[in-house]
PDB file of N, CA and C in Angstrom:
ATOM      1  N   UNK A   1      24.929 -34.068  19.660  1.00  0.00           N
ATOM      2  CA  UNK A   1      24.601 -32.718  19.270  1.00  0.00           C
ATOM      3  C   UNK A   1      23.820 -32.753  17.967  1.00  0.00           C
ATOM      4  N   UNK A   2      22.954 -32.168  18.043  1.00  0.00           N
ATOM      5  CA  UNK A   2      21.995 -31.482  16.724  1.00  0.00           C
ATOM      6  C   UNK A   2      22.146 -30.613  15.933  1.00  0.00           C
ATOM      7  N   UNK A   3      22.121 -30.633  14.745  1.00  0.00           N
ATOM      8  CA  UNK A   3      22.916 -29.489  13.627  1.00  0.00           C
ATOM      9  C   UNK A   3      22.190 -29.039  12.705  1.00  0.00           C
ATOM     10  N   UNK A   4      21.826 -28.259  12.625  1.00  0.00           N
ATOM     11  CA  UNK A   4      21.026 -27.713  11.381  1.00  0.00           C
ATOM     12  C   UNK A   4      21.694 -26.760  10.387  1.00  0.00           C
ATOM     13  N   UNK A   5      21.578 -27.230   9.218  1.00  0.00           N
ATOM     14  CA  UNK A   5      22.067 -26.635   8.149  1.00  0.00           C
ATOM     15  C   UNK A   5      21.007 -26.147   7.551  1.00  0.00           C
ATOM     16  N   UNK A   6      20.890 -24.584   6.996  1.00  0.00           N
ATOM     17  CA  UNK A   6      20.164 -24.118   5.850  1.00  0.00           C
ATOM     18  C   UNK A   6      20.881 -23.584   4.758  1.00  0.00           C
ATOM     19  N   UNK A   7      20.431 -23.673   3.615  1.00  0.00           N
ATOM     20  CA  UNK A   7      20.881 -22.923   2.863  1.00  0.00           C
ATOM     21  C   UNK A   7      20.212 -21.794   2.160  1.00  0.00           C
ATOM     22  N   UNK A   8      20.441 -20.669   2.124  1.00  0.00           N
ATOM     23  CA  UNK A   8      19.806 -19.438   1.557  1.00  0.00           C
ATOM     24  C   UNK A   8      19.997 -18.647  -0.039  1.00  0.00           C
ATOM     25  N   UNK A   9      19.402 -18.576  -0.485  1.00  0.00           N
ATOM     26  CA  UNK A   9      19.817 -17.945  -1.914  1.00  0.00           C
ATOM     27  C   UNK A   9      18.740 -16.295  -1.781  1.00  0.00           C
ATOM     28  N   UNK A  10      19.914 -15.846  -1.986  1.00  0.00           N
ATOM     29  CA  UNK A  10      19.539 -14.397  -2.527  1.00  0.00           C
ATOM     30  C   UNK A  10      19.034 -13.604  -3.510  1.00  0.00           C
ATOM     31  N   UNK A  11      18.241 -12.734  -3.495  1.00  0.00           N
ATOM     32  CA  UNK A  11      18.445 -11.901  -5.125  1.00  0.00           C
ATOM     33  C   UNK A  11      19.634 -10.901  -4.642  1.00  0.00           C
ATOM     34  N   UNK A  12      20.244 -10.489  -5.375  1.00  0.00           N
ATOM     35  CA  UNK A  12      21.548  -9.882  -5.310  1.00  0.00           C
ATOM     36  C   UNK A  12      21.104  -8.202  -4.584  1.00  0.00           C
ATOM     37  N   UNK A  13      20.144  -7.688  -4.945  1.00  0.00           N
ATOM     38  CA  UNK A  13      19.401  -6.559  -4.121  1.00  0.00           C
ATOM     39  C   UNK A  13      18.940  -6.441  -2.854  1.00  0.00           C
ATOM     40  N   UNK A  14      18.879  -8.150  -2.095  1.00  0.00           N
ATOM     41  CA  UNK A  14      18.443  -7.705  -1.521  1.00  0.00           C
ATOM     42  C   UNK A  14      19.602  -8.349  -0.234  1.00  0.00           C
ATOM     43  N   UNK A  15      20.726  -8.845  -0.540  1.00  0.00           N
ATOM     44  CA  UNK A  15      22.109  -9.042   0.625  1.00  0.00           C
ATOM     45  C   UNK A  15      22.040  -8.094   1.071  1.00  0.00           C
ATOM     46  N   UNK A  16      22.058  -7.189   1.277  1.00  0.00           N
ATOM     47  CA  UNK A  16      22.571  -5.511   2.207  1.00  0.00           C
ATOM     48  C   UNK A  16      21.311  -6.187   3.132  1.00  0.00           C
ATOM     49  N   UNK A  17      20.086  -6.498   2.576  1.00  0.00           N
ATOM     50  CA  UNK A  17      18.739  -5.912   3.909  1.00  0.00           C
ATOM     51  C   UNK A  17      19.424  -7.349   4.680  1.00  0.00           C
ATOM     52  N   UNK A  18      19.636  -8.836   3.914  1.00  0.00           N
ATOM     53  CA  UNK A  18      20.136  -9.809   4.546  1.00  0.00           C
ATOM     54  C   UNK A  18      20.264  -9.712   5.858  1.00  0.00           C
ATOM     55  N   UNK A  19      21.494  -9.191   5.437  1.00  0.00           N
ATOM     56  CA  UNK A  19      23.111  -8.761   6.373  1.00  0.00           C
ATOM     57  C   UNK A  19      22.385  -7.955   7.649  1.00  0.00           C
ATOM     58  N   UNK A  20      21.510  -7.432   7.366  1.00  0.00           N
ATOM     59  CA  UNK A  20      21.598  -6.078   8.328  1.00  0.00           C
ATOM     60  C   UNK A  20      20.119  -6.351   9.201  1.00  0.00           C
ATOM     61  N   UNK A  21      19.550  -7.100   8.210  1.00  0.00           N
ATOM     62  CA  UNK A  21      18.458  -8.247   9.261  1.00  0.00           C
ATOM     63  C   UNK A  21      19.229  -8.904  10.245  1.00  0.00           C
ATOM     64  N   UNK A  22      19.857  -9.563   9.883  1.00  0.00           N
ATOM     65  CA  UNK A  22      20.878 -10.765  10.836  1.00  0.00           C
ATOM     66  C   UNK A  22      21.442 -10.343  11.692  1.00  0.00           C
ATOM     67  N   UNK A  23      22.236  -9.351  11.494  1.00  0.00           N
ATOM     68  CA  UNK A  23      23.421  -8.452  12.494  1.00  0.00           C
ATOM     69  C   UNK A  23      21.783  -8.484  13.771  1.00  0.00           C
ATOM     70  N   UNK A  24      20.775  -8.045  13.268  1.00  0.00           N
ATOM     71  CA  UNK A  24      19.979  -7.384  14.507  1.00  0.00           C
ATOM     72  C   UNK A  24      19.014  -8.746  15.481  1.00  0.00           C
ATOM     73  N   UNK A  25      18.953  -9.997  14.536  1.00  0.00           N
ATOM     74  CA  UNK A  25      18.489 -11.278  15.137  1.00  0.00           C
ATOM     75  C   UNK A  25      19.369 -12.047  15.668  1.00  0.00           C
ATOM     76  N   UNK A  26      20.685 -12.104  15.211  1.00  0.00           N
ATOM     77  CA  UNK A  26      21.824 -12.896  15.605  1.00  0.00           C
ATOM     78  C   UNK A  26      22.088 -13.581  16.901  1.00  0.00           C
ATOM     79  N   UNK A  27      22.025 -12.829  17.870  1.00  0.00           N
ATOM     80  CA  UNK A  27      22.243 -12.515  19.373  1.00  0.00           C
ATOM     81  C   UNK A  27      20.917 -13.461  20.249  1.00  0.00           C
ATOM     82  N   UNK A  28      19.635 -12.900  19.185  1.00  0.00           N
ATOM     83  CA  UNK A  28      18.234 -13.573  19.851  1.00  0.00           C
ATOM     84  C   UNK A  28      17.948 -15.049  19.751  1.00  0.00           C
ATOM     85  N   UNK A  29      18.682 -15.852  18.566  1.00  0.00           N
ATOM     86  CA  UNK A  29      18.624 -16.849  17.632  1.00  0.00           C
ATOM     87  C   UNK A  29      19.610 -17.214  18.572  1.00  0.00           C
ATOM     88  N   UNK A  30      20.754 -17.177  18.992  1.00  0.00           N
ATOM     89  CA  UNK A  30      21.841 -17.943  19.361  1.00  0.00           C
ATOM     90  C   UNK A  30      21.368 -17.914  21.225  1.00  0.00           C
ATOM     91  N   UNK A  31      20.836 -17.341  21.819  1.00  0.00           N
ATOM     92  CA  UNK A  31      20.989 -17.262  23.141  1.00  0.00           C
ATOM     93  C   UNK A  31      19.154 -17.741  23.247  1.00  0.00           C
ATOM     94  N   UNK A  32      18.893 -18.353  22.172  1.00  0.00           N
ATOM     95  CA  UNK A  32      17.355 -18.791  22.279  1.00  0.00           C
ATOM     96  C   UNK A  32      17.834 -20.522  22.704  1.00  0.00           C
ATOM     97  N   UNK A  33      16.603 -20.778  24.163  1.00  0.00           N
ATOM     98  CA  UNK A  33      16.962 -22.255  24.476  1.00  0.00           C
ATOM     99  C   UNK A  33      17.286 -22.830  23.766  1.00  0.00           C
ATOM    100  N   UNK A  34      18.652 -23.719  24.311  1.00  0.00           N
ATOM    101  CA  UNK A  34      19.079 -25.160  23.749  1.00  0.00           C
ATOM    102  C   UNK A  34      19.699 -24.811  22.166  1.00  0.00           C
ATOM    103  N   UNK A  35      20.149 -23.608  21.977  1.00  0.00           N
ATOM    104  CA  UNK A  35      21.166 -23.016  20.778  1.00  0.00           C
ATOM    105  C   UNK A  35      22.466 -23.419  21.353  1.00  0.00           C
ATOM    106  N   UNK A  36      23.192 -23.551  20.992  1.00  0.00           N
ATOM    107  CA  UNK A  36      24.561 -23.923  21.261  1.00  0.00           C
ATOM    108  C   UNK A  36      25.553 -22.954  20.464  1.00  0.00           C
ATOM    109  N   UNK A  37      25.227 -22.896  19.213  1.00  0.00           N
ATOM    110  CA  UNK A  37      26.393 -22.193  18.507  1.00  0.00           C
ATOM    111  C   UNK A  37      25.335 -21.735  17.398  1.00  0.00           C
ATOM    112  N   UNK A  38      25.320 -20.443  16.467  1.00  0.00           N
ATOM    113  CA  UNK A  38      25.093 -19.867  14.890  1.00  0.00           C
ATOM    114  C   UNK A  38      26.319 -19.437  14.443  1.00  0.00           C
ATOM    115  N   UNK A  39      26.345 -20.048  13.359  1.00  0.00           N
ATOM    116  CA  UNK A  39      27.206 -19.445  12.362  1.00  0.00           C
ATOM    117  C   UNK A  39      26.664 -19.354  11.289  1.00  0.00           C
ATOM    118  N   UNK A  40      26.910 -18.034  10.449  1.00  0.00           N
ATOM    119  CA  UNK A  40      26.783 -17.849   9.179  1.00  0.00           C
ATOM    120  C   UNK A  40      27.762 -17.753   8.036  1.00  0.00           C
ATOM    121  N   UNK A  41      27.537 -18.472   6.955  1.00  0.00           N
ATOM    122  CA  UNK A  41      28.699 -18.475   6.235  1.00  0.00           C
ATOM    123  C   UNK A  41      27.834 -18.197   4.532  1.00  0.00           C
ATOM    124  N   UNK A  42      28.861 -17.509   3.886  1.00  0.00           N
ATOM    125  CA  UNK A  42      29.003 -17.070   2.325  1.00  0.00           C
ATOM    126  C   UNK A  42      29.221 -17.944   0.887  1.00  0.00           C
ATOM    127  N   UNK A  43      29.082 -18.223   0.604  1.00  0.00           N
ATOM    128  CA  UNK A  43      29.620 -19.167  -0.734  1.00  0.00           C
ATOM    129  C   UNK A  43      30.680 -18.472  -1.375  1.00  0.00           C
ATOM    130  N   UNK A  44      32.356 -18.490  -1.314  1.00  0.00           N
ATOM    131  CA  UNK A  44      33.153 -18.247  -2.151  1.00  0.00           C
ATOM    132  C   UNK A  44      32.907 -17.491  -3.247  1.00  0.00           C
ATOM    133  N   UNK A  45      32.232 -18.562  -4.267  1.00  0.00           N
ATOM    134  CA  UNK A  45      32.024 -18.026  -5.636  1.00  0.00           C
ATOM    135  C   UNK A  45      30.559 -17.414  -6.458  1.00  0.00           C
ATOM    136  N   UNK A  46      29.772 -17.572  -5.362  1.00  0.00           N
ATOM    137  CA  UNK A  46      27.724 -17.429  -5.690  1.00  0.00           C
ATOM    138  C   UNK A  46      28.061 -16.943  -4.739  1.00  0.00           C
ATOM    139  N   UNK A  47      28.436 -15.530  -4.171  1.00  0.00           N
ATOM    140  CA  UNK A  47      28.409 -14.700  -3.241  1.00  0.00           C
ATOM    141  C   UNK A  47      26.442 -14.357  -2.804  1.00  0.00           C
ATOM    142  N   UNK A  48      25.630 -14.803  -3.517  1.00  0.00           N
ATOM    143  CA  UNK A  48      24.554 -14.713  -3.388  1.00  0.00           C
ATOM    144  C   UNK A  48      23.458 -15.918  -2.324  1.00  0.00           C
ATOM    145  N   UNK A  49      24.591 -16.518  -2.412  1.00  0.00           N
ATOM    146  CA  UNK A  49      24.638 -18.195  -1.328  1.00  0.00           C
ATOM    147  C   UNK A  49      25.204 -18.052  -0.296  1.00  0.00           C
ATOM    148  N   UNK A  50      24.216 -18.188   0.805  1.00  0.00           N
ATOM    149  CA  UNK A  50      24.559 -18.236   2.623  1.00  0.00           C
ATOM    150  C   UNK A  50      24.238 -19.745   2.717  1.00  0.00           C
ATOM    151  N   UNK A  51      24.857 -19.884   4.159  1.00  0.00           N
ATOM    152  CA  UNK A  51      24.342 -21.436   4.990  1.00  0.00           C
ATOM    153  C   UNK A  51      24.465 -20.581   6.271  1.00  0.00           C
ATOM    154  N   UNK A  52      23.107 -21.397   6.891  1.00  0.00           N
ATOM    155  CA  UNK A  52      23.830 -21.098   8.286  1.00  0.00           C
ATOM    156  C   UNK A  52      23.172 -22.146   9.010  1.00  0.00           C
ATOM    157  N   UNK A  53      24.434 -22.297   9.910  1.00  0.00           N
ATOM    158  CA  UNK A  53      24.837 -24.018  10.838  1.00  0.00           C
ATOM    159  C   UNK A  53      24.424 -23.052  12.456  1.00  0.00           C
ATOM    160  N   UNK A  54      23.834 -23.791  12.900  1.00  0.00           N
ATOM    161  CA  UNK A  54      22.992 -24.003  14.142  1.00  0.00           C
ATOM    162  C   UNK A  54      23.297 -25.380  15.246  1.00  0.00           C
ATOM    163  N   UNK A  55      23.709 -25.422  15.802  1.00  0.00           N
ATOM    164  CA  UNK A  55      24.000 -26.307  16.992  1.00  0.00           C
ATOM    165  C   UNK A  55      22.653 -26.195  17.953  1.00  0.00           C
ATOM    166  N   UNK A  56      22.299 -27.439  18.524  1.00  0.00           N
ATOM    167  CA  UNK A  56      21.157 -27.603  19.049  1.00  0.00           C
ATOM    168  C   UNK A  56      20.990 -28.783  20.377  1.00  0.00           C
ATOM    169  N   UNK A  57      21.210 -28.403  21.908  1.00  0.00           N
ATOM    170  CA  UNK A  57      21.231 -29.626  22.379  1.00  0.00           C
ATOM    171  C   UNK A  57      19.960 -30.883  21.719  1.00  0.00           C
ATOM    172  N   UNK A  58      19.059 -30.694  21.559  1.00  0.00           N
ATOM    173  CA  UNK A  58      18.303 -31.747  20.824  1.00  0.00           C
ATOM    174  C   UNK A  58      17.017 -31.151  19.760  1.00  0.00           C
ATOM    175  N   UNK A  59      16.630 -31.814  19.009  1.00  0.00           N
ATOM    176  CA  UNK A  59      15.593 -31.393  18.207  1.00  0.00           C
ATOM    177  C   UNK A  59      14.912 -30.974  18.545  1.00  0.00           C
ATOM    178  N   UNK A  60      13.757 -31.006  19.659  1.00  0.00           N
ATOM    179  CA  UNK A  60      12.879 -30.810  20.212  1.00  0.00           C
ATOM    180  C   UNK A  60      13.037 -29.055  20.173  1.00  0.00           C
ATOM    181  N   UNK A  61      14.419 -28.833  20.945  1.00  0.00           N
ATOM    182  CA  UNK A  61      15.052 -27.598  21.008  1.00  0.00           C
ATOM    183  C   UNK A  61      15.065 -26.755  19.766  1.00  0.00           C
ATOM    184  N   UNK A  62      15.064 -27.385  18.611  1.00  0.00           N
ATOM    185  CA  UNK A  62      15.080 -26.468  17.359  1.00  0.00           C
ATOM    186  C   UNK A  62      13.985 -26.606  17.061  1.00  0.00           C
ATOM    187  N   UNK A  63      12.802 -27.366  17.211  1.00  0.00           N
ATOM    188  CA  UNK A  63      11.300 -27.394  16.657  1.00  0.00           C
ATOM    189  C   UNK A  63      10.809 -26.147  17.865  1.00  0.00           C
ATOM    190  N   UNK A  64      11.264 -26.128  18.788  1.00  0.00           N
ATOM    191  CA  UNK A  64      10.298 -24.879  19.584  1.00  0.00           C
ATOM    192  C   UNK A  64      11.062 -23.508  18.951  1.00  0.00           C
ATOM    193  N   UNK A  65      12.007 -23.287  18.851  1.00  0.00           N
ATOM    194  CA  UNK A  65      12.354 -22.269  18.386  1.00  0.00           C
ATOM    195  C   UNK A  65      11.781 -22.283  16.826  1.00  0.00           C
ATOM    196  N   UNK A  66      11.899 -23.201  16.402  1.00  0.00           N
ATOM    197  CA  UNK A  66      10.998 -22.885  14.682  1.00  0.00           C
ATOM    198  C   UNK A  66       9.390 -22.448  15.009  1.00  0.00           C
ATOM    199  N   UNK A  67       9.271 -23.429  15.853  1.00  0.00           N
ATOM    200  CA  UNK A  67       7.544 -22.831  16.206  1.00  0.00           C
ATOM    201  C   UNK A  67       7.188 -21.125  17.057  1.00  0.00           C
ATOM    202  N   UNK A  68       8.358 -20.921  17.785  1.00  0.00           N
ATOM    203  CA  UNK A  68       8.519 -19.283  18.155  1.00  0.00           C
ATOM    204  C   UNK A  68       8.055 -18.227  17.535  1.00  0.00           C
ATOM    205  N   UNK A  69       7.559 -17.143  18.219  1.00  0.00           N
ATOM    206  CA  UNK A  69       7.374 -15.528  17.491  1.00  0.00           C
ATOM    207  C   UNK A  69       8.355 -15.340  17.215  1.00  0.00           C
ATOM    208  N   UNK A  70       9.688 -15.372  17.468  1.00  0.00           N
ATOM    209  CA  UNK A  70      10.954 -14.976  16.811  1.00  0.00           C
ATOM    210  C   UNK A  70      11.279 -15.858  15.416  1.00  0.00           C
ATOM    211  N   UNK A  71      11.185 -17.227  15.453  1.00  0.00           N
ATOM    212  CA  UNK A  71      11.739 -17.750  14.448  1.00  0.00           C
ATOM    213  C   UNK A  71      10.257 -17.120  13.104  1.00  0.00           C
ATOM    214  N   UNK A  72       9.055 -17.120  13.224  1.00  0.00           N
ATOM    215  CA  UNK A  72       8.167 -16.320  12.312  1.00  0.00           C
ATOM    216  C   UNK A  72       8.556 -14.991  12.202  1.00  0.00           C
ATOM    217  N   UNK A  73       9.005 -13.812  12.947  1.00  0.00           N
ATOM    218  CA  UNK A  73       9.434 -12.903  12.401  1.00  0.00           C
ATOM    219  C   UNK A  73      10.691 -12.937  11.765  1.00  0.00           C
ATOM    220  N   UNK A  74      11.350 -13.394  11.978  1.00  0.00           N
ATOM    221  CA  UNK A  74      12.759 -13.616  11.628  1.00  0.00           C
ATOM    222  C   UNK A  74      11.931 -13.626   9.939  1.00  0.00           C
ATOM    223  N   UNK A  75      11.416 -15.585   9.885  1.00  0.00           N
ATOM    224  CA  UNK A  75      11.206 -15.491   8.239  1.00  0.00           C
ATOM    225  C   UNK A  75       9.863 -14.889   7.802  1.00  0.00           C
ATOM    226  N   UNK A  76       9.478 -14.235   7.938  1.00  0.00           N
ATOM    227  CA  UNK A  76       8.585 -13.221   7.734  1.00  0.00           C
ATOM    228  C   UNK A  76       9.090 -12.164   6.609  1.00  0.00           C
ATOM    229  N   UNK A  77       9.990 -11.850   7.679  1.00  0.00           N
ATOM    230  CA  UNK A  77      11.273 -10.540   7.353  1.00  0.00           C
ATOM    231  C   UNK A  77      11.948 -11.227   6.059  1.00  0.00           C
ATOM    232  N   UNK A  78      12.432 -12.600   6.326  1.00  0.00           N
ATOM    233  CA  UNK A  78      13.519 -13.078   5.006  1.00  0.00           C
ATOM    234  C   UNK A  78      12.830 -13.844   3.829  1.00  0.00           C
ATOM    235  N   UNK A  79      12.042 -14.289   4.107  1.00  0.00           N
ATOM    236  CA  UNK A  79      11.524 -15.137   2.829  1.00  0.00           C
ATOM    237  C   UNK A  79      10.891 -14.292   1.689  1.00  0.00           C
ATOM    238  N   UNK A  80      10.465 -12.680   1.720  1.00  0.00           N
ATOM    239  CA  UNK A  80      10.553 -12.361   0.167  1.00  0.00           C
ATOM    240  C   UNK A  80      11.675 -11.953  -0.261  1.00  0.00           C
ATOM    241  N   UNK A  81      12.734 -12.186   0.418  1.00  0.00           N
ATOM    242  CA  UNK A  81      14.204 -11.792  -0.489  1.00  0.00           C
ATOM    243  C   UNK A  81      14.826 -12.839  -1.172  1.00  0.00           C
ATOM    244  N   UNK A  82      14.368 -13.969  -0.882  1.00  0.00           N
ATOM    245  CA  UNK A  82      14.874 -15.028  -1.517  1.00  0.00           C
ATOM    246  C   UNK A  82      14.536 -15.089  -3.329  1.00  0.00           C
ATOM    247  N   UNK A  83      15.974 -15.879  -3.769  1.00  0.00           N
ATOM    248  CA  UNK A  83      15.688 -16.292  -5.099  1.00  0.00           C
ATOM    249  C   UNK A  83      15.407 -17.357  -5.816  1.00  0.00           C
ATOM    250  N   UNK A  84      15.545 -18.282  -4.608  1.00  0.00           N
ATOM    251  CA  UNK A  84      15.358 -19.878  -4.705  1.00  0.00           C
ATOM    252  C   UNK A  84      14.744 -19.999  -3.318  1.00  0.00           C
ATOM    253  N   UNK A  85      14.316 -21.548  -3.497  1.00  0.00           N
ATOM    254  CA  UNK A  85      13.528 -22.101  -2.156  1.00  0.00           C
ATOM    255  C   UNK A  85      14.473 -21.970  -1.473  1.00  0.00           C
ATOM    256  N   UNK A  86      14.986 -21.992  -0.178  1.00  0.00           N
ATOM    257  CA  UNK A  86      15.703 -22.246   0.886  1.00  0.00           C
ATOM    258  C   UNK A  86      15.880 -24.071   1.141  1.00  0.00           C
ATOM    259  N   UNK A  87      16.821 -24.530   1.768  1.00  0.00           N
ATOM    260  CA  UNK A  87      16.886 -25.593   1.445  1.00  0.00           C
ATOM    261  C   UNK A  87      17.394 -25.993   3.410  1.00  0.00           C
ATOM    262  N   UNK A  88      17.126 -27.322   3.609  1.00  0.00           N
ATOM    263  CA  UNK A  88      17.858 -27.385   5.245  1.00  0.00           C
ATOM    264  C   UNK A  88      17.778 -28.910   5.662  1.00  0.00           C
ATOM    265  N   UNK A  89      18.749 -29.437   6.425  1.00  0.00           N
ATOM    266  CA  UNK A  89      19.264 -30.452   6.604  1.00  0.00           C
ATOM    267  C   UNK A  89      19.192 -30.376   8.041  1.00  0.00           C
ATOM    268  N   UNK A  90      19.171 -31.335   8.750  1.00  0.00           N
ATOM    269  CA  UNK A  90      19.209 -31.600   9.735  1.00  0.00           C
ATOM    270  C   UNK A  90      19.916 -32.972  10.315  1.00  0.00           C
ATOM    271  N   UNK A  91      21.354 -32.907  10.920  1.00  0.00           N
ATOM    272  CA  UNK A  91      22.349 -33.935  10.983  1.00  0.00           C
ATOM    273  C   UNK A  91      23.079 -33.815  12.351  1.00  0.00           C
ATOM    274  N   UNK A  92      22.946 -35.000  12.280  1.00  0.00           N
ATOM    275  CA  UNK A  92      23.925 -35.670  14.031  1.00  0.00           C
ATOM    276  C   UNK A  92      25.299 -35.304  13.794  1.00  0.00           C
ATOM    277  N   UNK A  93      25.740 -34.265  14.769  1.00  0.00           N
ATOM    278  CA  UNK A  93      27.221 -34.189  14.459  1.00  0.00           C
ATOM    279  C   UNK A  93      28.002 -35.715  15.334  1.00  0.00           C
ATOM    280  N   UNK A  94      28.529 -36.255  14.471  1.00  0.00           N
ATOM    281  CA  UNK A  94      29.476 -38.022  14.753  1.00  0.00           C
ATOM    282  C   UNK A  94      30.866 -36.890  15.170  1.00  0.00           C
ATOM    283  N   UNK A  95      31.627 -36.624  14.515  1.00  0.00           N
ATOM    284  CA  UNK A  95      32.731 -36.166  14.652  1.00  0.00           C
ATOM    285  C   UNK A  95      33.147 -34.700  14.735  1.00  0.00           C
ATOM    286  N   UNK A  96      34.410 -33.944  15.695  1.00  0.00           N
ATOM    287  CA  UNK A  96      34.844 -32.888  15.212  1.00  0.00           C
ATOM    288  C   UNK A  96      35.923 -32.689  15.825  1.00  0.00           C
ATOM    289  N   UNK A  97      36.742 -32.644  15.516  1.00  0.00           N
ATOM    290  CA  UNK A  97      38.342 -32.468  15.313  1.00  0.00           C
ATOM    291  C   UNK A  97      38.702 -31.748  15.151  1.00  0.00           C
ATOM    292  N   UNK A  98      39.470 -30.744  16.171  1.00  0.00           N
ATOM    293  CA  UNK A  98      40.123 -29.110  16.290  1.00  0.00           C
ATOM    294  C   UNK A  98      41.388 -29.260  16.432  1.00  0.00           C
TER     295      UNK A  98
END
């Protein structure tokens, strides 16, 4: 399995549009070929800090969706809210234990 991690930084003005971007892409992003799982998650204490983990049967699968009209509107929409670069990893899940 294929995993993509991003990380997102906010300006603090503009989490509400975040949130309410996402709620409305969420659904399109996860049921887009060869998605497996999205999750989005918060930073505890920099409430201004998201990640969000992406499951992917293979890369190939996440390079067409990055190359997509959806994945460009998507960051179209998000990249002037940011307060820092965005940051993203891309890792072989080895293990997971439930």
């Amino acid at each position: 399995m294929f995993v993509r991690i991003v990380k997102l930084s906010f300006a603090e003005e503009n989490i509400t549009s975040f949130l309410a971007n996402f709620e409305t892409v969420k659904e399109k992003i996860r049921s887009f070929e060869g998605c497996q799982l999205l999750e989005l998650y918060r930073d505890k204490h920099n409430t201004n800090i998201f990640f969000t983990y992406s499951y992917w049967n293979t890369e190939d699968d996440l390079n067409n969706y990055r190359h997509s009209e959806l994945f460009k509107g998507i960051w179209a929409e998000t990249k002037p809210m940011f307060n820092a670069k965005p940051e993203a990893w891309s890792v072989d899940k080895l293990e997971s234990l439930k």
